[in-house]
PDB file of N, CA and C in Angstrom:
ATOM      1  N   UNK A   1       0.811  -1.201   0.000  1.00  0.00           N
ATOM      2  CA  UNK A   1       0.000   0.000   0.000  1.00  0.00           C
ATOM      3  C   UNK A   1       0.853   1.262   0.000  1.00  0.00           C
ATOM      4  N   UNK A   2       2.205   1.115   0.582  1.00  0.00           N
ATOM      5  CA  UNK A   2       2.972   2.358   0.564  1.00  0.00           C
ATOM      6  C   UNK A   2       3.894   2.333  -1.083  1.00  0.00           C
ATOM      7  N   UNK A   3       3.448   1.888  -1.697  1.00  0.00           N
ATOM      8  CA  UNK A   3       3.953   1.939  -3.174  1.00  0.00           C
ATOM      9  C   UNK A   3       3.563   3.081  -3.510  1.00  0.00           C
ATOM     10  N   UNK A   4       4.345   3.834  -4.442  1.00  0.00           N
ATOM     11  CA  UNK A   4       4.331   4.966  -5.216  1.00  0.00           C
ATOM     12  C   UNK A   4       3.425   4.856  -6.022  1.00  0.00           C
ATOM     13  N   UNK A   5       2.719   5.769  -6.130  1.00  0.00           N
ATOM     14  CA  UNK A   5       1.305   5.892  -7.208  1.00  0.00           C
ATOM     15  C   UNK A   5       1.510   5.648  -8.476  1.00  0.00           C
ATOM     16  N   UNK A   6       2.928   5.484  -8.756  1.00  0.00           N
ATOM     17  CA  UNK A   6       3.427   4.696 -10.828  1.00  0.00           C
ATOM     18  C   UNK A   6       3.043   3.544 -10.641  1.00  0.00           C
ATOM     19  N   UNK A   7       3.965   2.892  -9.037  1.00  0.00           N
ATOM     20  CA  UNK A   7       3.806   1.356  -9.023  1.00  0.00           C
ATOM     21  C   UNK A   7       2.738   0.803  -9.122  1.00  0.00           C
ATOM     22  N   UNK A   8       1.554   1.380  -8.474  1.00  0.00           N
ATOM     23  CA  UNK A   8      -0.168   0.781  -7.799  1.00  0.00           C
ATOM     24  C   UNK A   8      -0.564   0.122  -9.639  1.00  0.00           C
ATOM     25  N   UNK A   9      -0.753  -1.250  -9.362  1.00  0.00           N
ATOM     26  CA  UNK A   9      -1.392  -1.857 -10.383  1.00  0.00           C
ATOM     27  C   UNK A   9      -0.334  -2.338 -11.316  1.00  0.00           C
ATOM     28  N   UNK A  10       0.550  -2.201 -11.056  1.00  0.00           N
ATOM     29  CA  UNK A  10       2.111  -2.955 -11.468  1.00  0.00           C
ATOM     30  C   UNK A  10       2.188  -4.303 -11.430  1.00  0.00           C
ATOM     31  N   UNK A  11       2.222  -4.899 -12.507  1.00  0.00           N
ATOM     32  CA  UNK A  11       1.996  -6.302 -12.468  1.00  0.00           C
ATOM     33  C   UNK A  11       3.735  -6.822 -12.861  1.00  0.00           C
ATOM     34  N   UNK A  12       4.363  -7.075 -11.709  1.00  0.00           N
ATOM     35  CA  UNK A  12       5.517  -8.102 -11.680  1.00  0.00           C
ATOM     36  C   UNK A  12       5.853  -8.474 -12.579  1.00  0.00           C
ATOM     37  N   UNK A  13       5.086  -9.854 -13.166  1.00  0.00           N
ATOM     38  CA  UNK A  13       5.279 -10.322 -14.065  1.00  0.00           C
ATOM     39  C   UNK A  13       5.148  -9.871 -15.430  1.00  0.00           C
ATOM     40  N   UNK A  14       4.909  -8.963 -16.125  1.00  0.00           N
ATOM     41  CA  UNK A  14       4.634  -8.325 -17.108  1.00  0.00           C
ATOM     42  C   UNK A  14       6.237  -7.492 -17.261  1.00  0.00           C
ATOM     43  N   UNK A  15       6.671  -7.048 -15.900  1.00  0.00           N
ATOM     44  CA  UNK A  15       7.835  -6.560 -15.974  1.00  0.00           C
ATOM     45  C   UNK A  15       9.252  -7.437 -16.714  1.00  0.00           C
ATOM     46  N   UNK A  16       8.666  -8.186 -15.809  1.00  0.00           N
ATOM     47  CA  UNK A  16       9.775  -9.482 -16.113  1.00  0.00           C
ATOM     48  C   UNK A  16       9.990  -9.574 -17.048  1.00  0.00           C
ATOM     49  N   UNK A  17       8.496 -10.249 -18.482  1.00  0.00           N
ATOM     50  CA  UNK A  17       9.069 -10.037 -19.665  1.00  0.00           C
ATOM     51  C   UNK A  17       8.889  -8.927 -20.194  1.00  0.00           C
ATOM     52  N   UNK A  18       9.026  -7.664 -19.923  1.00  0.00           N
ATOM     53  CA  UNK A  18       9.335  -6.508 -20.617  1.00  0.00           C
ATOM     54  C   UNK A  18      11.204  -6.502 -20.484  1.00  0.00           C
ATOM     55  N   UNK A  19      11.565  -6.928 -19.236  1.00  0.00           N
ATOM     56  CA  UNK A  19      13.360  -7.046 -18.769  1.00  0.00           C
ATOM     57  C   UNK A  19      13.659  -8.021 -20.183  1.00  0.00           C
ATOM     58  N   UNK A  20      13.589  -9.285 -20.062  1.00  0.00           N
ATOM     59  CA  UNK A  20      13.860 -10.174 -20.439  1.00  0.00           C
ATOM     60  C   UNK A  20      13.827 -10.263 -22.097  1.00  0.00           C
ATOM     61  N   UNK A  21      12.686  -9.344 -22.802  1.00  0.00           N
ATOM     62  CA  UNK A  21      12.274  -8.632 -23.814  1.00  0.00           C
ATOM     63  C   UNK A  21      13.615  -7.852 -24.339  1.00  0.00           C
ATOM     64  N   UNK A  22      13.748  -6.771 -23.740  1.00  0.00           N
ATOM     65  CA  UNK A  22      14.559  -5.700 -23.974  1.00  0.00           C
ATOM     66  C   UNK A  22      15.946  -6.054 -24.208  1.00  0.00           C
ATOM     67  N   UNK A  23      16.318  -6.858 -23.557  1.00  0.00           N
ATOM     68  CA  UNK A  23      17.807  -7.027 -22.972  1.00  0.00           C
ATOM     69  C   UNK A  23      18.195  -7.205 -24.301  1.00  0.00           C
ATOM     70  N   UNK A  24      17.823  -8.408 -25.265  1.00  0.00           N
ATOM     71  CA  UNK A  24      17.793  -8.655 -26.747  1.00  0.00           C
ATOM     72  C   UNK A  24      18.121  -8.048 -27.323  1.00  0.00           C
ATOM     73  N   UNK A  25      17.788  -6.553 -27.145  1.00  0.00           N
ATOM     74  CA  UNK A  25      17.913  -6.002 -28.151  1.00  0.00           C
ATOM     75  C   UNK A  25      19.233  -4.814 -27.780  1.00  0.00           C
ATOM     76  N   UNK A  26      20.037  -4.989 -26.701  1.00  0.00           N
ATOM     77  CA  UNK A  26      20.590  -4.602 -26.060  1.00  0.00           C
ATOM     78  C   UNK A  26      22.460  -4.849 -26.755  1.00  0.00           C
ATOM     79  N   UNK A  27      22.788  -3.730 -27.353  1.00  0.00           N
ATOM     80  CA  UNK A  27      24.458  -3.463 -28.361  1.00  0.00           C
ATOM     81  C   UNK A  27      25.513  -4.037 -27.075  1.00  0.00           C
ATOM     82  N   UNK A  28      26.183  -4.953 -26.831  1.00  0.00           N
ATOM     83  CA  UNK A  28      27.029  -5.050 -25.849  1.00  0.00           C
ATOM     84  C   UNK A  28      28.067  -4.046 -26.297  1.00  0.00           C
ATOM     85  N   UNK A  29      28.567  -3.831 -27.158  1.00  0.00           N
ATOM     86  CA  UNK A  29      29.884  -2.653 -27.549  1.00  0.00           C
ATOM     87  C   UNK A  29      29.133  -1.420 -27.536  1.00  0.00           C
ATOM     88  N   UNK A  30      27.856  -1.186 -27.504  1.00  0.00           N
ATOM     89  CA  UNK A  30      27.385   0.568 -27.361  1.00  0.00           C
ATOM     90  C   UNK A  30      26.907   0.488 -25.492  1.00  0.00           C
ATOM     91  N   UNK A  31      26.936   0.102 -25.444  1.00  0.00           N
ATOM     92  CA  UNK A  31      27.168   0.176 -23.573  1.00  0.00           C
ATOM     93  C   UNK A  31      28.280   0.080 -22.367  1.00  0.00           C
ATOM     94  N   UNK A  32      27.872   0.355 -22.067  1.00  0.00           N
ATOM     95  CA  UNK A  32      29.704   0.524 -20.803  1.00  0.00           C
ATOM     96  C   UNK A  32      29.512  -1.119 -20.083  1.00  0.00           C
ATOM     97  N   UNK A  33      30.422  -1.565 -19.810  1.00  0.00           N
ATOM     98  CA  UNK A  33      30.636  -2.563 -19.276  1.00  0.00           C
ATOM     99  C   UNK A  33      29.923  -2.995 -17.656  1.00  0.00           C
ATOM    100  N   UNK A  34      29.706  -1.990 -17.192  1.00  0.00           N
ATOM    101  CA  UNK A  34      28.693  -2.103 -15.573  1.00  0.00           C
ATOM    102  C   UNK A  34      27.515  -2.078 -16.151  1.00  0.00           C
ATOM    103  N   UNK A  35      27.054  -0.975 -17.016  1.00  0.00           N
ATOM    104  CA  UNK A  35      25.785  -1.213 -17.266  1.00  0.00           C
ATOM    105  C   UNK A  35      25.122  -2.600 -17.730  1.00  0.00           C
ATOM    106  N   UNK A  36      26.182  -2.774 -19.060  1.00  0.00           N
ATOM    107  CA  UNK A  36      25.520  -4.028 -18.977  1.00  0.00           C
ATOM    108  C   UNK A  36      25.858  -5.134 -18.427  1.00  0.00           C
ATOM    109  N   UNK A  37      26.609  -5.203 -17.125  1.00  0.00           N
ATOM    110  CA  UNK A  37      26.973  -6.436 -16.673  1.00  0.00           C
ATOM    111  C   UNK A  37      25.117  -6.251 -15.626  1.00  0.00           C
ATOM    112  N   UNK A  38      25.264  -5.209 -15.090  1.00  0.00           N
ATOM    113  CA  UNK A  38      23.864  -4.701 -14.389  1.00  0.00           C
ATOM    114  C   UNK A  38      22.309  -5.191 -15.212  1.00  0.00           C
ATOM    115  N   UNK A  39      22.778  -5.280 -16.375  1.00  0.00           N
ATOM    116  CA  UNK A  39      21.407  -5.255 -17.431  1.00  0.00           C
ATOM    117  C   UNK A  39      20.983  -6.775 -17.401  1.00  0.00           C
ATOM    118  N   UNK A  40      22.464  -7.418 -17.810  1.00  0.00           N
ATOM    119  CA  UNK A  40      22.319  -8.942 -17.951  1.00  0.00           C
ATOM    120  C   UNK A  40      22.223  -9.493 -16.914  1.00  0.00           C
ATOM    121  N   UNK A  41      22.896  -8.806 -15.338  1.00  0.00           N
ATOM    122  CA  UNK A  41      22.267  -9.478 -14.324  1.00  0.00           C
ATOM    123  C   UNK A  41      20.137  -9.386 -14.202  1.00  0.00           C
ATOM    124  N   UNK A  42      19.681  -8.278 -14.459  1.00  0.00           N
ATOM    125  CA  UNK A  42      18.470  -8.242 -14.069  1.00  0.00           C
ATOM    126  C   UNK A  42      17.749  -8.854 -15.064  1.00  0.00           C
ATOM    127  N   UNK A  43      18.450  -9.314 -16.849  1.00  0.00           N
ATOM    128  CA  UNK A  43      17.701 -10.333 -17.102  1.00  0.00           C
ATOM    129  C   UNK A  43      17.286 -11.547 -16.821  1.00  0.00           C
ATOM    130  N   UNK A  44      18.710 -11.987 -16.679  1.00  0.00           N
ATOM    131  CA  UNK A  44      18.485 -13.337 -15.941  1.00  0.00           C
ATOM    132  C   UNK A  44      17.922 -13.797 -14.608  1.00  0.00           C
ATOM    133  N   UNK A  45      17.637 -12.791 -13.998  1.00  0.00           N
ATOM    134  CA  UNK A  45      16.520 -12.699 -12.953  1.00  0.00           C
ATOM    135  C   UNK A  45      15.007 -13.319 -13.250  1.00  0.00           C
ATOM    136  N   UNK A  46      15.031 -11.747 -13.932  1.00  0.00           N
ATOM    137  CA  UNK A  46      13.867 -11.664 -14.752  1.00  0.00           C
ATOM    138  C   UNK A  46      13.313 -13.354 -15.352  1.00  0.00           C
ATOM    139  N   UNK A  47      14.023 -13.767 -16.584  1.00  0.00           N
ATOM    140  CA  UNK A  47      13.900 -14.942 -16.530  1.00  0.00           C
ATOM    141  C   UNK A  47      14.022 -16.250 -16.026  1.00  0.00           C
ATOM    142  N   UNK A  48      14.781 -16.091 -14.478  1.00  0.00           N
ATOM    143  CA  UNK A  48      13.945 -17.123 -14.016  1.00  0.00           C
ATOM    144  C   UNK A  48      12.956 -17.101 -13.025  1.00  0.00           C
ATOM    145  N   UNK A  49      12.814 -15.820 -12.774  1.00  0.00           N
ATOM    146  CA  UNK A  49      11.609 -15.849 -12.043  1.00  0.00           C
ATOM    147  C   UNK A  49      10.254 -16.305 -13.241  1.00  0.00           C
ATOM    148  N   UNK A  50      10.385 -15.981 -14.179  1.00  0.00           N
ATOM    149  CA  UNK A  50       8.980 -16.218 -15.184  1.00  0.00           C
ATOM    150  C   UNK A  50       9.452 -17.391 -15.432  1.00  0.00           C
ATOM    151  N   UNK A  51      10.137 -18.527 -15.613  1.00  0.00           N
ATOM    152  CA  UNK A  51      10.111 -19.986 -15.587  1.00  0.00           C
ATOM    153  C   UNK A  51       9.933 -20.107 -14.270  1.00  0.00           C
ATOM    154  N   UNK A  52      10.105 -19.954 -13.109  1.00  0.00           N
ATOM    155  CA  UNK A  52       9.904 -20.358 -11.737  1.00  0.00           C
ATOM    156  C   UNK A  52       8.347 -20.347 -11.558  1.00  0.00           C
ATOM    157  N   UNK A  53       7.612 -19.364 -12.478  1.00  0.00           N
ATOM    158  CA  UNK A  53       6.105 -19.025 -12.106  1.00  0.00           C
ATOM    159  C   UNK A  53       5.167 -20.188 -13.339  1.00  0.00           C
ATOM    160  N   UNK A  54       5.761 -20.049 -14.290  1.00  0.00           N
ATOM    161  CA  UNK A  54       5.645 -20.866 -15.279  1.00  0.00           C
ATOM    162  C   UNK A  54       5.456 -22.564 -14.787  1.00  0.00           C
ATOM    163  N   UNK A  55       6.793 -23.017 -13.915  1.00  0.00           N
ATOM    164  CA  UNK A  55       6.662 -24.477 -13.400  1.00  0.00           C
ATOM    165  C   UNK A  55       5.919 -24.147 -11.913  1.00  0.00           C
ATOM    166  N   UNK A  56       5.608 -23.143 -11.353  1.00  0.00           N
ATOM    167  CA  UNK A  56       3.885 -23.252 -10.429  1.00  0.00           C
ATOM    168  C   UNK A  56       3.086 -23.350 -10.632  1.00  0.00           C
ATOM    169  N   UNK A  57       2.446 -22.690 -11.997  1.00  0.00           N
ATOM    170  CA  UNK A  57       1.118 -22.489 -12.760  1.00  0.00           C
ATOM    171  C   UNK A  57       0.963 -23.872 -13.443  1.00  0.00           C
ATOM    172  N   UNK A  58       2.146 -24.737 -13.999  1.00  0.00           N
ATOM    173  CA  UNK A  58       1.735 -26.184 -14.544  1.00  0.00           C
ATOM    174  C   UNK A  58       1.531 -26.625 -13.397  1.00  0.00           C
ATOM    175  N   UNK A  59       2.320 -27.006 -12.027  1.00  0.00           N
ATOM    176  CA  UNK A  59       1.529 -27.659 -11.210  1.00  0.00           C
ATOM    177  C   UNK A  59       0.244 -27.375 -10.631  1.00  0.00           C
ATOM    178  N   UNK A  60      -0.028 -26.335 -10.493  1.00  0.00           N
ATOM    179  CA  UNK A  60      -1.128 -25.646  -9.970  1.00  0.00           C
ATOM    180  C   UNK A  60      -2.271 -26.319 -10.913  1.00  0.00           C
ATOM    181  N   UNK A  61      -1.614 -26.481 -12.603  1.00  0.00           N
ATOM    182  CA  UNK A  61      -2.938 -26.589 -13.212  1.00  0.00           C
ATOM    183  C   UNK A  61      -3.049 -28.451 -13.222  1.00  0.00           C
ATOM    184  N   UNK A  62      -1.886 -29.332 -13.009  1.00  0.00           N
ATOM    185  CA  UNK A  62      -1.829 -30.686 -13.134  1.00  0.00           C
ATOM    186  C   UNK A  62      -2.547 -30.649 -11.909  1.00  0.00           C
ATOM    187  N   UNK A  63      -2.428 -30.240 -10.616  1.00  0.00           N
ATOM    188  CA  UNK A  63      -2.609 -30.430  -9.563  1.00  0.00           C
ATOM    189  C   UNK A  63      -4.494 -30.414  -9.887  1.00  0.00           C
ATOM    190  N   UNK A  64      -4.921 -29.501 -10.227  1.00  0.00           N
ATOM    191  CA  UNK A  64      -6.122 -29.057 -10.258  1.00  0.00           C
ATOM    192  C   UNK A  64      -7.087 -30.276 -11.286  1.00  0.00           C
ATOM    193  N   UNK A  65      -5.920 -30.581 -12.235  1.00  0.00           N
ATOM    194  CA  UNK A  65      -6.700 -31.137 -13.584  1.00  0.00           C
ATOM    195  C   UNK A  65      -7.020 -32.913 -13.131  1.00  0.00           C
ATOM    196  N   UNK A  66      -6.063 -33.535 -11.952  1.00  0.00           N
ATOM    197  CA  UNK A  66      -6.036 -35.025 -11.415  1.00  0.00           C
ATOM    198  C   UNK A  66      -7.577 -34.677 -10.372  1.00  0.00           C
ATOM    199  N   UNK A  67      -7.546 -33.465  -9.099  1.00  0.00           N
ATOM    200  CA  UNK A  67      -9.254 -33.337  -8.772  1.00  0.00           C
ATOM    201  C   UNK A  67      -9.749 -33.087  -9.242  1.00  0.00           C
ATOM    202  N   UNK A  68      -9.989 -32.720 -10.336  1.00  0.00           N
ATOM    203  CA  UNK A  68     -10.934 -32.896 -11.795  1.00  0.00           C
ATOM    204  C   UNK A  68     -11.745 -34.726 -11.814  1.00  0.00           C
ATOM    205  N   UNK A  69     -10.509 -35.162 -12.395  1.00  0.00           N
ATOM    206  CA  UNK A  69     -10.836 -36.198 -13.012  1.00  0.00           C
ATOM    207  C   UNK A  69     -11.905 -37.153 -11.692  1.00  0.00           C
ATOM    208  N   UNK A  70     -11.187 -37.069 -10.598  1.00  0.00           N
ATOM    209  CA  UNK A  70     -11.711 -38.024  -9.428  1.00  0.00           C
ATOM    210  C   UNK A  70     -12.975 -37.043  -8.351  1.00  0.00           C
ATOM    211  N   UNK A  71     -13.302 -36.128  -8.917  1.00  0.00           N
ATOM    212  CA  UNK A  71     -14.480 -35.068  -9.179  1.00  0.00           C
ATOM    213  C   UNK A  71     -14.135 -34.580  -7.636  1.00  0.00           C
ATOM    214  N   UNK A  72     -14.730 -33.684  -6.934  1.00  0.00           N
ATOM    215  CA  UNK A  72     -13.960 -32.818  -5.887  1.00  0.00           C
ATOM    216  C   UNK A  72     -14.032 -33.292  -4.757  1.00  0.00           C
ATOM    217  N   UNK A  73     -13.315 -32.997  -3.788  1.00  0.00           N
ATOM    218  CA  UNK A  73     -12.893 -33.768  -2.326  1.00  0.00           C
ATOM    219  C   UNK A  73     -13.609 -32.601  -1.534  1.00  0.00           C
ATOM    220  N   UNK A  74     -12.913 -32.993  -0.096  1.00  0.00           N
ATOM    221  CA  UNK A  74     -13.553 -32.204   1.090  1.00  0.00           C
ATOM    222  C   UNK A  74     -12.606 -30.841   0.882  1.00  0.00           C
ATOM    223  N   UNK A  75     -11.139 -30.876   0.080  1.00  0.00           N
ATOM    224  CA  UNK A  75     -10.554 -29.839   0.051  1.00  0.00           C
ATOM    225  C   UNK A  75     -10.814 -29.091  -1.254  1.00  0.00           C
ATOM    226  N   UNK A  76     -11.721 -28.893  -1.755  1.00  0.00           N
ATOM    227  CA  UNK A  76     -11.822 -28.397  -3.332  1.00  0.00           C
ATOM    228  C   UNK A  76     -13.004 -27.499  -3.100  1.00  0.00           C
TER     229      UNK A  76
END
């Protein structure tokens, strides 16, 4: 709630691949060497946090799709 009024409605993940997006297109010889050691660190962040969310959301959805099949429990 104490987020800056740019941040409010900032969706994380959207960031991620906007990072992960960009970097691509990113001149290693037209940049200074911190910057982009800085750049390529926050891609590779970036991307694995969106595979990290990526292999939750398949379990989340395998998880969901097996109480499916055996139709819903006392926890569903």
């Amino acid at each position: 709630m104490a987020a800056t009024p740019a941040l409010r409605g900032f969706d994380p993940n959207e960031g991620y691949r906007l990072i992960a997006r960009l970097f691509q297109s990113v001149l290693r010889d037209r940049v200074n060497s911190a910057d982009y050691a800085r750049a390529e660190k926050q891609a590779r962040m970036a991307s694995h946090r969106l595979a990290r969310q990526a292999r939750e959301t398949a379990q989340v959805e395998k998880r969901s799709g097996r109480s499916g099949d055996r139709g819903p429990t006392l926890f569903d």
